[in-house]
Protein backbone atom coordinates (compact mmCIF):
# COMPACT_ATOMS: atom_id res chain seq x y z
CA UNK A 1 55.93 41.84 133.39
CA UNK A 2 54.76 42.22 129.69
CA UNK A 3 58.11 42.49 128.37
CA UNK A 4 58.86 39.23 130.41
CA UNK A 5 56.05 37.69 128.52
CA UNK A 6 56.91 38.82 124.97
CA UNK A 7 60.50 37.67 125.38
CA UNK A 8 59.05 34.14 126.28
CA UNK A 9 56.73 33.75 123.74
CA UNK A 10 60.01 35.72 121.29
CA UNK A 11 62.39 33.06 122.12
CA UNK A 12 59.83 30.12 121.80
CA UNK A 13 58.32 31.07 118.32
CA UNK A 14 62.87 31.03 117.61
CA UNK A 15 62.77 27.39 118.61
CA UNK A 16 59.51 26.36 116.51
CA UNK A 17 58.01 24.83 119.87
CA UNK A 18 54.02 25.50 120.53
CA UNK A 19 52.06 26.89 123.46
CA UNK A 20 50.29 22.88 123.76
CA UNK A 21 54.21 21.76 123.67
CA UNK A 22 55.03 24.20 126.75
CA UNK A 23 52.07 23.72 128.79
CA UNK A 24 52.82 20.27 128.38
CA UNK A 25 56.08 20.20 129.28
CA UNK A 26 54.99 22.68 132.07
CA UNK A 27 52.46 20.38 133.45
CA UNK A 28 49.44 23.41 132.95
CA UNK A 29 46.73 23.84 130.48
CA UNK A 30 47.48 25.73 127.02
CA UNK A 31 45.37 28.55 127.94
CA UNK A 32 46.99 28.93 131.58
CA UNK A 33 50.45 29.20 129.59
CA UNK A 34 49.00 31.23 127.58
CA UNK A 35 47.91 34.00 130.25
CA UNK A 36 51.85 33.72 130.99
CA UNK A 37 52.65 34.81 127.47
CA UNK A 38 50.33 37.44 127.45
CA UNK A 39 51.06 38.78 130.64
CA UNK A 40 47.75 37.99 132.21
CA UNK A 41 49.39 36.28 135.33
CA UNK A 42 52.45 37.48 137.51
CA UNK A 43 55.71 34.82 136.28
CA UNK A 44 56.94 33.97 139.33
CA UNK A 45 60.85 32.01 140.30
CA UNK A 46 59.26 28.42 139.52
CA UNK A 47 57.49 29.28 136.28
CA UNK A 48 60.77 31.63 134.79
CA UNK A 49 62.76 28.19 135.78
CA UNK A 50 60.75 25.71 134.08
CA UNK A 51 60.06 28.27 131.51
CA UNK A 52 63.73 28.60 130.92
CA UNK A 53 64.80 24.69 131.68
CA UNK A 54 62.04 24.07 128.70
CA UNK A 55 63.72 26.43 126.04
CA UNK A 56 67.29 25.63 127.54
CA UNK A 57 68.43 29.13 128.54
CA UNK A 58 69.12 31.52 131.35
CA UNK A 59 66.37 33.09 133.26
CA UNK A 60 67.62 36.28 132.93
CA UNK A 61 67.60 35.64 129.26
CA UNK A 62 63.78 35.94 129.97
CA UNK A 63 63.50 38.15 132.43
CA UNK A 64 66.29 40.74 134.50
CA UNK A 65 65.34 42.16 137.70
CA UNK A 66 64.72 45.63 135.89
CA UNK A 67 62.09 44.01 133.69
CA UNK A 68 59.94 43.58 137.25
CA UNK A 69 58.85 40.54 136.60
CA UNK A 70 55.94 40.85 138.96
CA UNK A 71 55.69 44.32 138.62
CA UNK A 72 56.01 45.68 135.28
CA UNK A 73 56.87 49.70 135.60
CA UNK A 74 60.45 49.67 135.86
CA UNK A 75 60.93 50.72 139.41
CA UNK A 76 64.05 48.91 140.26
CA UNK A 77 65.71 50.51 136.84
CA UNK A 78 64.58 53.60 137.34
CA UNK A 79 65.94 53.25 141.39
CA UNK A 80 69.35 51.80 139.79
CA UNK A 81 69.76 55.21 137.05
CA UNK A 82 68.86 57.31 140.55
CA UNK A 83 71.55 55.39 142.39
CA UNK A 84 74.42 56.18 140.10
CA UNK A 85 73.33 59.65 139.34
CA UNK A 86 73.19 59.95 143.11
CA UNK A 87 77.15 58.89 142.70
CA UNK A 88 77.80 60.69 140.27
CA UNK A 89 76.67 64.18 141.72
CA UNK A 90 78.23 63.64 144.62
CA UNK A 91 81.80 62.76 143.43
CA UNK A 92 81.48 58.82 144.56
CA UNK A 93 83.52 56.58 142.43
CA UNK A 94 81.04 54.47 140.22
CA UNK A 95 82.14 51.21 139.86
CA UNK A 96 82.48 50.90 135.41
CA UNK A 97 80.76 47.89 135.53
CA UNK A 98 77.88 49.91 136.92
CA UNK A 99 77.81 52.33 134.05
């Protein structure tokens, strides 16, 4: 989740656009937004979309699944490295987009 919330506040410094500008857009108070930038609150599917409808880019531009967005330790990346090691060992073909 912290790296979620340091790309946000990354890509929104790049555009020269405040915290009071986002929260406004966002409908929230300047200090609520800014618990999302500093990782003080889980970023949930409706805040990464408005988040990313604001600053006019992908979600995932934000935030990928291995980033945990609502978790934060990697668990899903570290499952996806087991998964093809898994393949690997055991002489499955691993898709190349996969490596």
């Amino acid at each position: 989740m912290k790296i979620c919330g340091q790309n946000i506040r990354k890509i929104r410094r790049s555009k020269d656009l405040t915290q009071e500008y986002m929260a406004f857009e966002m409908g929230i108070s300047q200090k609520a937004y800014s618990d999302i930038e500093n990782s003080k609150v889980k970023i949930n599917l409706d805040i990464l979309t408005k988040i990313s409808a604001i600053l006019e880019i992908r979600p995932s531009d934000i935030c990928s699944i291995s980033d945990q967005c609502a978790g934060g330790d990697h668990v899903y990346e570290d499952k996806y490295h087991g998964l093809v090691e898994y393949m690997k060992k055991n002489g499955l073909d691993v898709p190349k987009e996969l490596l």
